[in-house]
PDB file of N, CA and C in Angstrom:
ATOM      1  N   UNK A   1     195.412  37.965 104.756  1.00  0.00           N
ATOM      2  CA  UNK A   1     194.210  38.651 105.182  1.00  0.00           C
ATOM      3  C   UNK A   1     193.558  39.407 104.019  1.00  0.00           C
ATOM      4  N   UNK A   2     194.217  40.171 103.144  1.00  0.00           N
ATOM      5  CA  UNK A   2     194.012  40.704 101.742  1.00  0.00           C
ATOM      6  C   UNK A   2     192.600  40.132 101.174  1.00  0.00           C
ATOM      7  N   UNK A   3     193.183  38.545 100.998  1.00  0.00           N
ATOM      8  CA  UNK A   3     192.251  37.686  99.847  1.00  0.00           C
ATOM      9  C   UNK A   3     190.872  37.419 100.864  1.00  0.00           C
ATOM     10  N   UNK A   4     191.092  37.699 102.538  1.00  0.00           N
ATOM     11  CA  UNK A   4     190.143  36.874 102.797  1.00  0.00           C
ATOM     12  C   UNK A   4     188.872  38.266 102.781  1.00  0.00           C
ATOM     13  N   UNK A   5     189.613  39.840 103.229  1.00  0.00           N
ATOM     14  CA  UNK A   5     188.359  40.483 102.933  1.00  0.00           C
ATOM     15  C   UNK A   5     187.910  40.496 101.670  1.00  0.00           C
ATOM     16  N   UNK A   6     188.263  40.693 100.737  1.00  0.00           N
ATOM     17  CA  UNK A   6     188.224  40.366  99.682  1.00  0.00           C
ATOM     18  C   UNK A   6     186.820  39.387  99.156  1.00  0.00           C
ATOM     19  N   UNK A   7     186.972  38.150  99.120  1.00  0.00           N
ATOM     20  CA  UNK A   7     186.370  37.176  99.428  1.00  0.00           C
ATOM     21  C   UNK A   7     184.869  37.373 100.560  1.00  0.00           C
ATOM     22  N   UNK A   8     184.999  38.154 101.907  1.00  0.00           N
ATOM     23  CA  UNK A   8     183.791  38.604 102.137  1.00  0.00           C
ATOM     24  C   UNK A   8     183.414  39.590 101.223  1.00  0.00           C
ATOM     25  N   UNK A   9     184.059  40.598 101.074  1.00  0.00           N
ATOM     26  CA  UNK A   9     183.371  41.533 100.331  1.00  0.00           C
ATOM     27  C   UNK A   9     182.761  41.507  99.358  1.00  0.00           C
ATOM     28  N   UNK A  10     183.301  40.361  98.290  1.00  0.00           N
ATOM     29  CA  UNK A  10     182.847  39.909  96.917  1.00  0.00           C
ATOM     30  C   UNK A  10     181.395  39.032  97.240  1.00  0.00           C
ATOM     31  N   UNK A  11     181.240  38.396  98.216  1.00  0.00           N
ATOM     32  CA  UNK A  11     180.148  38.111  98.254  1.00  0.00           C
ATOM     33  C   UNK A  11     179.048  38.753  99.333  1.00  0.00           C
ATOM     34  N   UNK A  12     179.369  39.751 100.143  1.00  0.00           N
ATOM     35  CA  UNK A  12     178.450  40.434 100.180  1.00  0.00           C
ATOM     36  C   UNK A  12     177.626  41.854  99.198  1.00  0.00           C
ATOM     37  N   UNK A  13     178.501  42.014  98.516  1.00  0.00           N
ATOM     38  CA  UNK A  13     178.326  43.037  97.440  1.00  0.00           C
ATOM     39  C   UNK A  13     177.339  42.149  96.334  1.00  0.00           C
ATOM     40  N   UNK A  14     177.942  40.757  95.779  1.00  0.00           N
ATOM     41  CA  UNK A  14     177.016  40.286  94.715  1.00  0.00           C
ATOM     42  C   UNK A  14     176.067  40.155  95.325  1.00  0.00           C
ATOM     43  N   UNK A  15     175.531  39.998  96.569  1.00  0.00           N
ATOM     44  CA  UNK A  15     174.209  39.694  97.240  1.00  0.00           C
ATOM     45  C   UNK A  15     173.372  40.761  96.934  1.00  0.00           C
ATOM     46  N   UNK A  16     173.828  42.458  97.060  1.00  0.00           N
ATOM     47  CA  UNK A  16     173.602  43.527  96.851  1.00  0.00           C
ATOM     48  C   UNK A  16     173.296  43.876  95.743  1.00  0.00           C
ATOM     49  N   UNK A  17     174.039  43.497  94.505  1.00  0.00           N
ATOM     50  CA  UNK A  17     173.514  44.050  93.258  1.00  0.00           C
ATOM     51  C   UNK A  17     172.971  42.658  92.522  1.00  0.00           C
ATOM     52  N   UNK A  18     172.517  41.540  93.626  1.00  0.00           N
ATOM     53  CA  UNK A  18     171.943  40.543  92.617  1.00  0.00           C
ATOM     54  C   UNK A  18     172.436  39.968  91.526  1.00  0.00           C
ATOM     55  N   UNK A  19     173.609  39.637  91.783  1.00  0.00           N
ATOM     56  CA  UNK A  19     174.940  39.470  90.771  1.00  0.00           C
ATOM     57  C   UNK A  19     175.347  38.027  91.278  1.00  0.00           C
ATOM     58  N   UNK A  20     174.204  37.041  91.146  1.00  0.00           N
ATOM     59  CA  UNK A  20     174.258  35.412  91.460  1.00  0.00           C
ATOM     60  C   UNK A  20     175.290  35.462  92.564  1.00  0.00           C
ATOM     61  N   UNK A  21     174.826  35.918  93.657  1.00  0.00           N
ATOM     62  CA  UNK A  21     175.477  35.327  95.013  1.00  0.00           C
ATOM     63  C   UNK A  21     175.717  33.896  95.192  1.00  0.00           C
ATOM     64  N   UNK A  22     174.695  32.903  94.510  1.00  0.00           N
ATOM     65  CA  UNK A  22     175.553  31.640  95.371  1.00  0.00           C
ATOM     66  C   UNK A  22     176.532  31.329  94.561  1.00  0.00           C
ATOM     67  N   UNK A  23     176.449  31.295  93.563  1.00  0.00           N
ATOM     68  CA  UNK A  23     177.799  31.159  92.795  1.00  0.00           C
ATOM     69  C   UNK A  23     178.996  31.833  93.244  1.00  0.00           C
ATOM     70  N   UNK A  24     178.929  33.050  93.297  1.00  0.00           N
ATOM     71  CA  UNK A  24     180.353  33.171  94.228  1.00  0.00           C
ATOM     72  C   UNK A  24     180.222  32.575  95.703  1.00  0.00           C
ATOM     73  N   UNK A  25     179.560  32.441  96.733  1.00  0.00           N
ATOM     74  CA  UNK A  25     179.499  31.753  97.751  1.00  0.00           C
ATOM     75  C   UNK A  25     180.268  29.902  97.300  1.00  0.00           C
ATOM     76  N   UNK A  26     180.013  29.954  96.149  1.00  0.00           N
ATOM     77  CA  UNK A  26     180.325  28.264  95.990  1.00  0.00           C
ATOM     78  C   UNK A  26     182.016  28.616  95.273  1.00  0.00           C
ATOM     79  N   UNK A  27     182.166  29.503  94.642  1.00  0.00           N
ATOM     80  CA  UNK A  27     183.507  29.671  94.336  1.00  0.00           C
ATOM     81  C   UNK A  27     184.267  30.230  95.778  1.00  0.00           C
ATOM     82  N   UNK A  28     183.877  30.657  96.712  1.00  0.00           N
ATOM     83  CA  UNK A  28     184.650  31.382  97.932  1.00  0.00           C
ATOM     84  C   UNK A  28     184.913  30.021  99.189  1.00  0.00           C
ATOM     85  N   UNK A  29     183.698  29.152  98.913  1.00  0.00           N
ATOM     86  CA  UNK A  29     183.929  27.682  99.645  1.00  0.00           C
ATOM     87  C   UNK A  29     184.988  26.680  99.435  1.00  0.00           C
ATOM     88  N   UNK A  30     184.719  26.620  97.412  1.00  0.00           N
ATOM     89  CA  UNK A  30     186.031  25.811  97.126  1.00  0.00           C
ATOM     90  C   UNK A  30     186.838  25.964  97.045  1.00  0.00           C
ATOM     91  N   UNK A  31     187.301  27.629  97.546  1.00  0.00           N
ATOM     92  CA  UNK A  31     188.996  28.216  97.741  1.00  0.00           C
ATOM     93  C   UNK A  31     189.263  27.996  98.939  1.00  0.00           C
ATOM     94  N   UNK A  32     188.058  27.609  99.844  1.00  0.00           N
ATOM     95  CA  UNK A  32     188.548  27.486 101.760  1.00  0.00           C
ATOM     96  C   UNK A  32     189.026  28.343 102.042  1.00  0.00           C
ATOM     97  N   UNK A  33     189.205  29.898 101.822  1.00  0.00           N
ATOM     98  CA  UNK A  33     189.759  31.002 102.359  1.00  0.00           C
ATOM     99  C   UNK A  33     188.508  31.385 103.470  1.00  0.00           C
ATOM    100  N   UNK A  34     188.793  31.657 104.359  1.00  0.00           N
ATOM    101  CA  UNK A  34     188.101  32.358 105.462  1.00  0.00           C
ATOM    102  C   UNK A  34     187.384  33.632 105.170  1.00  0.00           C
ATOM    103  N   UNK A  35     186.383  34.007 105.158  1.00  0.00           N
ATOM    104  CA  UNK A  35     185.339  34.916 104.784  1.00  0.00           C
ATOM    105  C   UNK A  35     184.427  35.222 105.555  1.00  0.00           C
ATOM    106  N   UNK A  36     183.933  33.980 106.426  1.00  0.00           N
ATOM    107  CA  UNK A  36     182.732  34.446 107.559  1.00  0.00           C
ATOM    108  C   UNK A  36     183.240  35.624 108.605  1.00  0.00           C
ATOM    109  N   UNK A  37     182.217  36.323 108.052  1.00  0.00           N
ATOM    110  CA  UNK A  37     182.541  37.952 109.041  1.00  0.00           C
ATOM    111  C   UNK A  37     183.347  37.900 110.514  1.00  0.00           C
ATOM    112  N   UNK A  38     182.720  36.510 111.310  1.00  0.00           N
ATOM    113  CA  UNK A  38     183.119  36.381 112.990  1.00  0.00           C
ATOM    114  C   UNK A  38     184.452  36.282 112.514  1.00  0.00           C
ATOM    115  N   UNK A  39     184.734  35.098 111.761  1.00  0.00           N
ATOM    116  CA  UNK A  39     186.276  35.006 110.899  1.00  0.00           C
ATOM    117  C   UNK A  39     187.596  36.348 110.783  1.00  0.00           C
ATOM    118  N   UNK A  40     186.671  36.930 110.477  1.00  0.00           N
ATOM    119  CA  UNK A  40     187.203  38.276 110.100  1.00  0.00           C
ATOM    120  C   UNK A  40     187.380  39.736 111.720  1.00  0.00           C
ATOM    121  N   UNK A  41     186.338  39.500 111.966  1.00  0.00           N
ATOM    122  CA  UNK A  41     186.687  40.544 113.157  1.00  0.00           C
ATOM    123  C   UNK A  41     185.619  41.556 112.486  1.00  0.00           C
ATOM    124  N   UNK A  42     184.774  40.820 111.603  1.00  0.00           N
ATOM    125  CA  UNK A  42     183.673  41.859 111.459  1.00  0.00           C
ATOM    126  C   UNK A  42     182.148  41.968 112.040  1.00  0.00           C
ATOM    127  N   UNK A  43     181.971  43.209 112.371  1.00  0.00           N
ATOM    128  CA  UNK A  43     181.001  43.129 113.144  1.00  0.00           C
ATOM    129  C   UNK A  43     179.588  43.423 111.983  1.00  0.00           C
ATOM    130  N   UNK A  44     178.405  43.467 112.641  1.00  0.00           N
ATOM    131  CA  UNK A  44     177.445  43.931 111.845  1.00  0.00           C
ATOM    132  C   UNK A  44     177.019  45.041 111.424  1.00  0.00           C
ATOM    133  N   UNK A  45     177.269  45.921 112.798  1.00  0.00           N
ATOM    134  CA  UNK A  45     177.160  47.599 113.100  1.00  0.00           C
ATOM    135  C   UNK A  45     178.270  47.974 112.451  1.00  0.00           C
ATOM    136  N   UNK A  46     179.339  47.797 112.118  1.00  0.00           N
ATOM    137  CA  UNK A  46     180.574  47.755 110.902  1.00  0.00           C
ATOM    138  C   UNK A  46     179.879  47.910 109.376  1.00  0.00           C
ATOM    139  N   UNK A  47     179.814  46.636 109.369  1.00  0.00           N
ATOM    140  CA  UNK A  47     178.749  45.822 107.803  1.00  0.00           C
ATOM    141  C   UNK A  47     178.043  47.106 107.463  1.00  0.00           C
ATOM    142  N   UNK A  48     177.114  47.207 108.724  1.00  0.00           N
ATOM    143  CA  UNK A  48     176.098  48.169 108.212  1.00  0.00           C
ATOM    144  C   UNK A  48     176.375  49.505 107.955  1.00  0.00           C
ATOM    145  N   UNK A  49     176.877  49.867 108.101  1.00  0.00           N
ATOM    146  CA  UNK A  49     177.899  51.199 108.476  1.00  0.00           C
ATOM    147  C   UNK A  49     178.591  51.400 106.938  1.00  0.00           C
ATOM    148  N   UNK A  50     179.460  50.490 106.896  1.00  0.00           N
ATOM    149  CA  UNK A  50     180.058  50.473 105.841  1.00  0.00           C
ATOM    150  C   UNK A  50     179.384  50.138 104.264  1.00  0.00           C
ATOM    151  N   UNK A  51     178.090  49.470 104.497  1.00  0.00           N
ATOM    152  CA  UNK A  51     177.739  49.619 103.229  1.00  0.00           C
ATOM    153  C   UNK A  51     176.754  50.589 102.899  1.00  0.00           C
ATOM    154  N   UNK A  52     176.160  50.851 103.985  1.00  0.00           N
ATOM    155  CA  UNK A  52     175.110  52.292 103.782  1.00  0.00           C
ATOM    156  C   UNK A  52     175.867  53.505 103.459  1.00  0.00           C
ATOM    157  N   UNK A  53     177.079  53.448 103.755  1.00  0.00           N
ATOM    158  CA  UNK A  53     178.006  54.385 103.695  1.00  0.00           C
ATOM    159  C   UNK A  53     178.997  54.415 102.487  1.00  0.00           C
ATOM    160  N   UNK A  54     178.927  53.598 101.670  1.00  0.00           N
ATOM    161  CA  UNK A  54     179.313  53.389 100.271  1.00  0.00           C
ATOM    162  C   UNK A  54     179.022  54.667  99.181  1.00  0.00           C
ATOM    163  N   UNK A  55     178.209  54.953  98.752  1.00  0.00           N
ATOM    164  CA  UNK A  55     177.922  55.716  97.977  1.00  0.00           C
ATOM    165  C   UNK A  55     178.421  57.247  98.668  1.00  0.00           C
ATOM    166  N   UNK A  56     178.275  57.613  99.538  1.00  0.00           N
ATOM    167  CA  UNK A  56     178.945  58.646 100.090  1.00  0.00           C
ATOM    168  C   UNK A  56     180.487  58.517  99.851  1.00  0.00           C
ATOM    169  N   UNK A  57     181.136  57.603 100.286  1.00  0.00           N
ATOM    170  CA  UNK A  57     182.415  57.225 100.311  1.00  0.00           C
ATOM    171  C   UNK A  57     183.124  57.134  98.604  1.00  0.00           C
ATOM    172  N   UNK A  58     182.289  56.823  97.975  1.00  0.00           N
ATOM    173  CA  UNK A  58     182.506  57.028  96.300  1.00  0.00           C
ATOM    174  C   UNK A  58     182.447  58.077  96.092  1.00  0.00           C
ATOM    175  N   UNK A  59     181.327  59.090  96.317  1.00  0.00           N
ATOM    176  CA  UNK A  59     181.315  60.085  95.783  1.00  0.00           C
ATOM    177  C   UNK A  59     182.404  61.097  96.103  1.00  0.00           C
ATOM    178  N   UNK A  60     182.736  60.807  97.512  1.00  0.00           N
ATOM    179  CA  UNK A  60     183.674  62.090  98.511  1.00  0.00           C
ATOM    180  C   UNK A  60     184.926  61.786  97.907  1.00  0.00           C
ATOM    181  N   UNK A  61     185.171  60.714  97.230  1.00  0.00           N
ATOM    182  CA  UNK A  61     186.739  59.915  96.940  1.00  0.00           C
ATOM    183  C   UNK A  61     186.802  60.026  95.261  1.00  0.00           C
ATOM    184  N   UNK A  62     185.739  60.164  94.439  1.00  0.00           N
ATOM    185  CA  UNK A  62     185.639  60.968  93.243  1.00  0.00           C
ATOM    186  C   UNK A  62     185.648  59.645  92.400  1.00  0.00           C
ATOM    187  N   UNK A  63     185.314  58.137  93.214  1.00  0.00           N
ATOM    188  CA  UNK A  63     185.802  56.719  92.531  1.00  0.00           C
ATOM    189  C   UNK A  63     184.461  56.870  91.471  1.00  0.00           C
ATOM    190  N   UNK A  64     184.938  56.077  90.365  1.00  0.00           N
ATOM    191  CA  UNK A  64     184.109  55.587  89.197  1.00  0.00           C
ATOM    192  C   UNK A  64     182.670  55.216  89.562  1.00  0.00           C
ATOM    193  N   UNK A  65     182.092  55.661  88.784  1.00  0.00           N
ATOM    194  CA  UNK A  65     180.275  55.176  88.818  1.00  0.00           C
ATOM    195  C   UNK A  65     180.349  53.790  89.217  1.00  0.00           C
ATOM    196  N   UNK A  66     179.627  53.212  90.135  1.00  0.00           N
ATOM    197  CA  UNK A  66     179.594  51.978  90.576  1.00  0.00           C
ATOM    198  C   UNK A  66     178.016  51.373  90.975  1.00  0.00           C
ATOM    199  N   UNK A  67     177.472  50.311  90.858  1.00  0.00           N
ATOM    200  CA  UNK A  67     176.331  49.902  91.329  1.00  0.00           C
ATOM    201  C   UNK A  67     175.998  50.651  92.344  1.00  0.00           C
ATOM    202  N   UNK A  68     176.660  51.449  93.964  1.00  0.00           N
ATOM    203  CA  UNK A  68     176.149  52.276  95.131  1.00  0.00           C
ATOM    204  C   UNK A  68     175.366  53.576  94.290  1.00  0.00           C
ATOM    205  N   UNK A  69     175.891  53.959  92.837  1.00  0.00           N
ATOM    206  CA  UNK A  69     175.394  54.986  92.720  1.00  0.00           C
ATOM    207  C   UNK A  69     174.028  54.945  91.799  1.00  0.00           C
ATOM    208  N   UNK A  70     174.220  54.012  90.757  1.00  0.00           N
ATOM    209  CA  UNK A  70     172.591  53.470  90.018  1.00  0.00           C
ATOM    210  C   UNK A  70     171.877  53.244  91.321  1.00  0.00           C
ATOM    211  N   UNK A  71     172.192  52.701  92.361  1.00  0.00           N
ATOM    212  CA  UNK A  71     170.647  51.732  93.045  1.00  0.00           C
ATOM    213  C   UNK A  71     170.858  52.404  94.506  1.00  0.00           C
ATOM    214  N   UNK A  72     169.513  52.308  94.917  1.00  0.00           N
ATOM    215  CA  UNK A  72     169.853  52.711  96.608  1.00  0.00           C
ATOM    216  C   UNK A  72     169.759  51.857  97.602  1.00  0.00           C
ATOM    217  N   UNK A  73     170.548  51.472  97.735  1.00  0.00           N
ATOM    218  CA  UNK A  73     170.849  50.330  98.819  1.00  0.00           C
ATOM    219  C   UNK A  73     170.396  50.810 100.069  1.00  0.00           C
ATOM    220  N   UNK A  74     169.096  49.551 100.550  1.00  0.00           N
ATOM    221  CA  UNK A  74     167.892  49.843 102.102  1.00  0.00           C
ATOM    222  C   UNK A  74     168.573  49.333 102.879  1.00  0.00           C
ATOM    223  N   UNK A  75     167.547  48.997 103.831  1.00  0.00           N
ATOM    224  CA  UNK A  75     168.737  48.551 105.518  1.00  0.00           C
ATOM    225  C   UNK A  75     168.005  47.176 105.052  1.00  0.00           C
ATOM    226  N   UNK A  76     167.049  47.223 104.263  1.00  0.00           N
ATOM    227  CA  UNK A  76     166.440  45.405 104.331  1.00  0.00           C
ATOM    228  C   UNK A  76     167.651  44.656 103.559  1.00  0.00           C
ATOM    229  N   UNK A  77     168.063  45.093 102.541  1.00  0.00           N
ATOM    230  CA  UNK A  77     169.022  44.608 101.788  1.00  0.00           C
ATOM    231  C   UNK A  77     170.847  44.621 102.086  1.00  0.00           C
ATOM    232  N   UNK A  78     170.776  45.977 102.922  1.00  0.00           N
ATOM    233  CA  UNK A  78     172.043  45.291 104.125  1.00  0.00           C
ATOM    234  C   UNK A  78     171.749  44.088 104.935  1.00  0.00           C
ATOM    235  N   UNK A  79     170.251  44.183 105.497  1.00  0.00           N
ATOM    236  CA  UNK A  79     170.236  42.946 106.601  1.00  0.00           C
ATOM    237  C   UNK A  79     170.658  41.433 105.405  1.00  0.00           C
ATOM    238  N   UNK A  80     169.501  41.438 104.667  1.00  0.00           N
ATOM    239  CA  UNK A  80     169.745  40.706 103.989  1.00  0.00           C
ATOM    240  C   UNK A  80     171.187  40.461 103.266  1.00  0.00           C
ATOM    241  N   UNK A  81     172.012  40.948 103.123  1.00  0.00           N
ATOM    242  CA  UNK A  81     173.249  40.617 102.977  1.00  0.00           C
ATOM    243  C   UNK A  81     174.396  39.795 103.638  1.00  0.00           C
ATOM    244  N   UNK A  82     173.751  41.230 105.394  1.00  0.00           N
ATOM    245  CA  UNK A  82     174.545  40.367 106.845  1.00  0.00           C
ATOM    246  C   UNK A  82     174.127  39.184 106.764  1.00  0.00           C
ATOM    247  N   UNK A  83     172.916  38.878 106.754  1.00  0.00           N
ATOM    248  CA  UNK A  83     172.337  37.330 106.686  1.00  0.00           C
ATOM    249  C   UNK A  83     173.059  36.161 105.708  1.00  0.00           C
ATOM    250  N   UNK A  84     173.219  36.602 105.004  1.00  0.00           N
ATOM    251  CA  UNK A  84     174.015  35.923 103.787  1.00  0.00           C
ATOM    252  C   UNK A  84     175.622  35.316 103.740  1.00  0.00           C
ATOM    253  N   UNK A  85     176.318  36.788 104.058  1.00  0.00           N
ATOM    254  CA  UNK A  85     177.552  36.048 104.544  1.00  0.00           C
ATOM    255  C   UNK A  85     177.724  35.560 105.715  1.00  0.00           C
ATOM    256  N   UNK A  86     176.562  35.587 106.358  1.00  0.00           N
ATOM    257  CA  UNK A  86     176.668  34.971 108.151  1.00  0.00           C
ATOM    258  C   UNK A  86     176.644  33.418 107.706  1.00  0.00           C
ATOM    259  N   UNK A  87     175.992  33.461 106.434  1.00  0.00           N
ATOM    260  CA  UNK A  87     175.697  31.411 106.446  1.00  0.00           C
ATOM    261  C   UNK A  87     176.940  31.059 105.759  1.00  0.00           C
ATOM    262  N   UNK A  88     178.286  31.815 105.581  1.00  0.00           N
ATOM    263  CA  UNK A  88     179.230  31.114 104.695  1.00  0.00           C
ATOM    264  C   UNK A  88     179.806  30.156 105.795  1.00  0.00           C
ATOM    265  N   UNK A  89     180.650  29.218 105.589  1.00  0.00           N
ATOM    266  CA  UNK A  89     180.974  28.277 106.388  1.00  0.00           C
ATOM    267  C   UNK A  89     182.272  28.678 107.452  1.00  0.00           C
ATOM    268  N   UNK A  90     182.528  28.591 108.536  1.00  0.00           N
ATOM    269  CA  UNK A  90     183.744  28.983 109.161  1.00  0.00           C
ATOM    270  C   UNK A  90     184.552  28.064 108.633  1.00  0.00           C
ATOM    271  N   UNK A  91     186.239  28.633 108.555  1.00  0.00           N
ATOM    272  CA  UNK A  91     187.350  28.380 108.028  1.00  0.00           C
ATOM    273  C   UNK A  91     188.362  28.460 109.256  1.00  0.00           C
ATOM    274  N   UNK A  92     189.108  27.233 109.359  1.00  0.00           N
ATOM    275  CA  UNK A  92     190.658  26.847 110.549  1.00  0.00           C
ATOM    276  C   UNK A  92     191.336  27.243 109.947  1.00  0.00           C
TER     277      UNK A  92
END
């Protein structure tokens, strides 16, 4: 389970900082690890939650300067994200 959030996370985040999402989408396909959110038990109101809530969560936790804190991540660019890993392929 590790590799598979992982694997969502890595490609909803490059979607976020514009860090060639399909390329990892095409490296997360040819590993066949499971990533699509339904896959996962992730919801959207989660998603959203959790990434609007990033930069707070860095700051309160004292973690290293990270892309949440250069840029301000909108709800268009969460949607647009949810949207993104919603099209990865389901995994048996």
């Amino acid at each position: 389970m590790h590799g598979e959030i992982v694997a969502f996370a890595v490609c909803a985040l490059s979607h976020v900082q514009r860090n060639d999402p399909h390329r990892v989408r095409r490296i997360v396909e040819r590993s066949r690890v499971r990533a699509h959110p339904v896959d996962l038990g992730v919801t959207e109101s989660t998603f959203r939650e959790c990434v609007l809530g990033l930069r707070d969560y860095s700051r309160n936790t004292e973690l290293d300067v990270s892309v949440v804190d250069l840029v301000d991540v909108t709800e268009a660019e969460v949607e647009a994200a949810w949207d993104f890993v919603m099209s990865l392929p389901h995994q048996v």
